[in-house]
Protein backbone atom coordinates (compact mmCIF):
# COMPACT_ATOMS: atom_id res chain seq x y z
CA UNK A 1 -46.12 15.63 8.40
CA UNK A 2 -44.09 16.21 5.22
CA UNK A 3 -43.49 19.62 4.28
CA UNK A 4 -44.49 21.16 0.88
CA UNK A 5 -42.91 22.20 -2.06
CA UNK A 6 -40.11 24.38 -1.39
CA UNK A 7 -39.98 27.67 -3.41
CA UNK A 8 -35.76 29.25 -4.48
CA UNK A 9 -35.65 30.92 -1.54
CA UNK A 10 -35.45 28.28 0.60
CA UNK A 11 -33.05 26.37 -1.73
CA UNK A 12 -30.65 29.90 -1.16
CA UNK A 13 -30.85 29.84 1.96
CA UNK A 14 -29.72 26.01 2.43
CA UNK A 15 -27.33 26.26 -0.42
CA UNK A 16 -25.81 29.23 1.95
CA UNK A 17 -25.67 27.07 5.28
CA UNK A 18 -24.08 24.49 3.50
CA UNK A 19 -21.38 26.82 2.14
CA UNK A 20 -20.64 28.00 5.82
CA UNK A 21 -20.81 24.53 7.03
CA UNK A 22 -17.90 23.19 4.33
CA UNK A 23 -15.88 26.34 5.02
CA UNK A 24 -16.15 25.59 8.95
CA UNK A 25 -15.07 21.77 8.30
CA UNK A 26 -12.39 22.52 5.69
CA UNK A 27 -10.92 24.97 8.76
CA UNK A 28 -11.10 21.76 11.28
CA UNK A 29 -9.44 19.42 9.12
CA UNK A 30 -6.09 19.18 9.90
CA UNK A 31 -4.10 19.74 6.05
CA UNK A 32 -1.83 16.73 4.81
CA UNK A 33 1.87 17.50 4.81
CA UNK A 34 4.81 16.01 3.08
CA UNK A 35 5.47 13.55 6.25
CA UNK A 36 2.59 11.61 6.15
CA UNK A 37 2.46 7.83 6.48
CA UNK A 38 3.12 5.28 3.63
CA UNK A 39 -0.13 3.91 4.81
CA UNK A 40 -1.88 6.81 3.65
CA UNK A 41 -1.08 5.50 -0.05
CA UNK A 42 -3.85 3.36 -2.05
CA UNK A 43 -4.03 0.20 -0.06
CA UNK A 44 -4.57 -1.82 -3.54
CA UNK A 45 -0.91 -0.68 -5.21
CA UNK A 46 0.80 -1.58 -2.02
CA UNK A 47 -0.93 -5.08 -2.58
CA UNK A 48 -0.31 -5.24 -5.74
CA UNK A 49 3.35 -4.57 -5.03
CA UNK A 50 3.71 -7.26 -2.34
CA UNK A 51 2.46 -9.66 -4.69
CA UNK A 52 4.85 -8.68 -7.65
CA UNK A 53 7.82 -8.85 -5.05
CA UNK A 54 6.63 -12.41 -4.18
CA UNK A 55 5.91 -13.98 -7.42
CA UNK A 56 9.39 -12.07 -8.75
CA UNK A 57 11.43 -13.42 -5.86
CA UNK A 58 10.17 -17.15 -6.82
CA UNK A 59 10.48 -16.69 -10.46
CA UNK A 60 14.40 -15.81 -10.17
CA UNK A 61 14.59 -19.28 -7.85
CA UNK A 62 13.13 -20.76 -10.24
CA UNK A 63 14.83 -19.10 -13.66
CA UNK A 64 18.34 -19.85 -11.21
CA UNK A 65 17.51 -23.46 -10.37
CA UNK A 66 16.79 -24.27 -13.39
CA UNK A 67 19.33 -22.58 -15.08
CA UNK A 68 21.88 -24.83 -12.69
CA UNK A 69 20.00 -28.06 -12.98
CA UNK A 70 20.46 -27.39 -16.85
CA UNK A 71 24.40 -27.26 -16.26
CA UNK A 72 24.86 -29.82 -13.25
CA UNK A 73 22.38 -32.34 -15.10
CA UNK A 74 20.89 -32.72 -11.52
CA UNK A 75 17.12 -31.76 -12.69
CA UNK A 76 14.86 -30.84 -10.12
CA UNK A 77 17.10 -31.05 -7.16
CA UNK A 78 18.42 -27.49 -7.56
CA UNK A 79 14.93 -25.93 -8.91
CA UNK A 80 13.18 -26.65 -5.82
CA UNK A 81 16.01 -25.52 -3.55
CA UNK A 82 15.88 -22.09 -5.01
CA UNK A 83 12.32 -22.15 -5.74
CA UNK A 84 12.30 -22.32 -1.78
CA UNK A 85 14.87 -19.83 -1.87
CA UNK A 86 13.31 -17.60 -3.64
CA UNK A 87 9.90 -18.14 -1.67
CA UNK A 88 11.84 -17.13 1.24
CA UNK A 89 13.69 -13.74 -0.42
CA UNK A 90 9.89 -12.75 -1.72
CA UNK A 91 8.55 -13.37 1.79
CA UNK A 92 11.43 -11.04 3.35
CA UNK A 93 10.92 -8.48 0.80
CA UNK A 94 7.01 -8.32 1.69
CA UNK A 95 8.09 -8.14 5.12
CA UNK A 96 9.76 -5.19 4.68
CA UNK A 97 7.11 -3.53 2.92
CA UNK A 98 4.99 -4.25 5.33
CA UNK A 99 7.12 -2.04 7.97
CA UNK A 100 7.71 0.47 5.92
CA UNK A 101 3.86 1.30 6.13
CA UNK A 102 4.13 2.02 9.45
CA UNK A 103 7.54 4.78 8.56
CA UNK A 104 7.63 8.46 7.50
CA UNK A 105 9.24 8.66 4.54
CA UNK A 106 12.50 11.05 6.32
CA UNK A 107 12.74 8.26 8.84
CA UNK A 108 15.60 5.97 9.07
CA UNK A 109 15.56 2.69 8.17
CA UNK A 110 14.81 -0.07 11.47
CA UNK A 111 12.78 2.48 13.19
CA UNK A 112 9.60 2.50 14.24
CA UNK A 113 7.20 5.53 16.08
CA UNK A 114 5.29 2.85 18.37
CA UNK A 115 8.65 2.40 20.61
């Protein structure tokens, strides 16, 4: 059955093993160091940074293309090739993000700790 009010002793005495229990966990968990994974950032900013690499890479296609088409007089045959183009440079730069999640920062670029 359910127990009945509990007087401030009690409350000491739990407030006390709760005390000793976040000491003994705060010994067990191992401390973060400097070398720590990229991954261990906030998940959202590296988002948001993969989708600001993408949308930059196509807006200089397109701000180039354009800016060519302008001067060639050929108009949209040289805004979707760089649109593309950029598309592409935006994809590679995501890419590249992407493995550097996996890197300590100290490590050299191209490697990777799961050979």
């Amino acid at each position: 059955m359910a127990e009945g009010p509990r007087n401030g002793g009690d409350r000491d005495d739990e407030t006390a093993r709760l005390r000793d229990l976040e000491d003994r966990l705060s010994k067990l968990t191992p401390k973060p160091d400097a070398k720590e994974q990229m991954a261990s950032y906030d998940q959202a900013h590296v988002a948001w940074r993969m989708v600001i690499e993408l949308v930059a890479g196509i807006g200089l296609g397109f701000g180039i293309g354009y800016g060519l088409d302008y001067l060639f007089g050929t108009t949209p045959f040289l805004m979707i090739l760089f649109i593309f183009l950029g598309l592409a440079a935006g994809i590679r730069t995501m890419m590249r993000t992407a493995a550097e999640l996996g890197s300590k920062p100290g490590d050299p670029p191209g490697t990777d700790e799961r050979d």
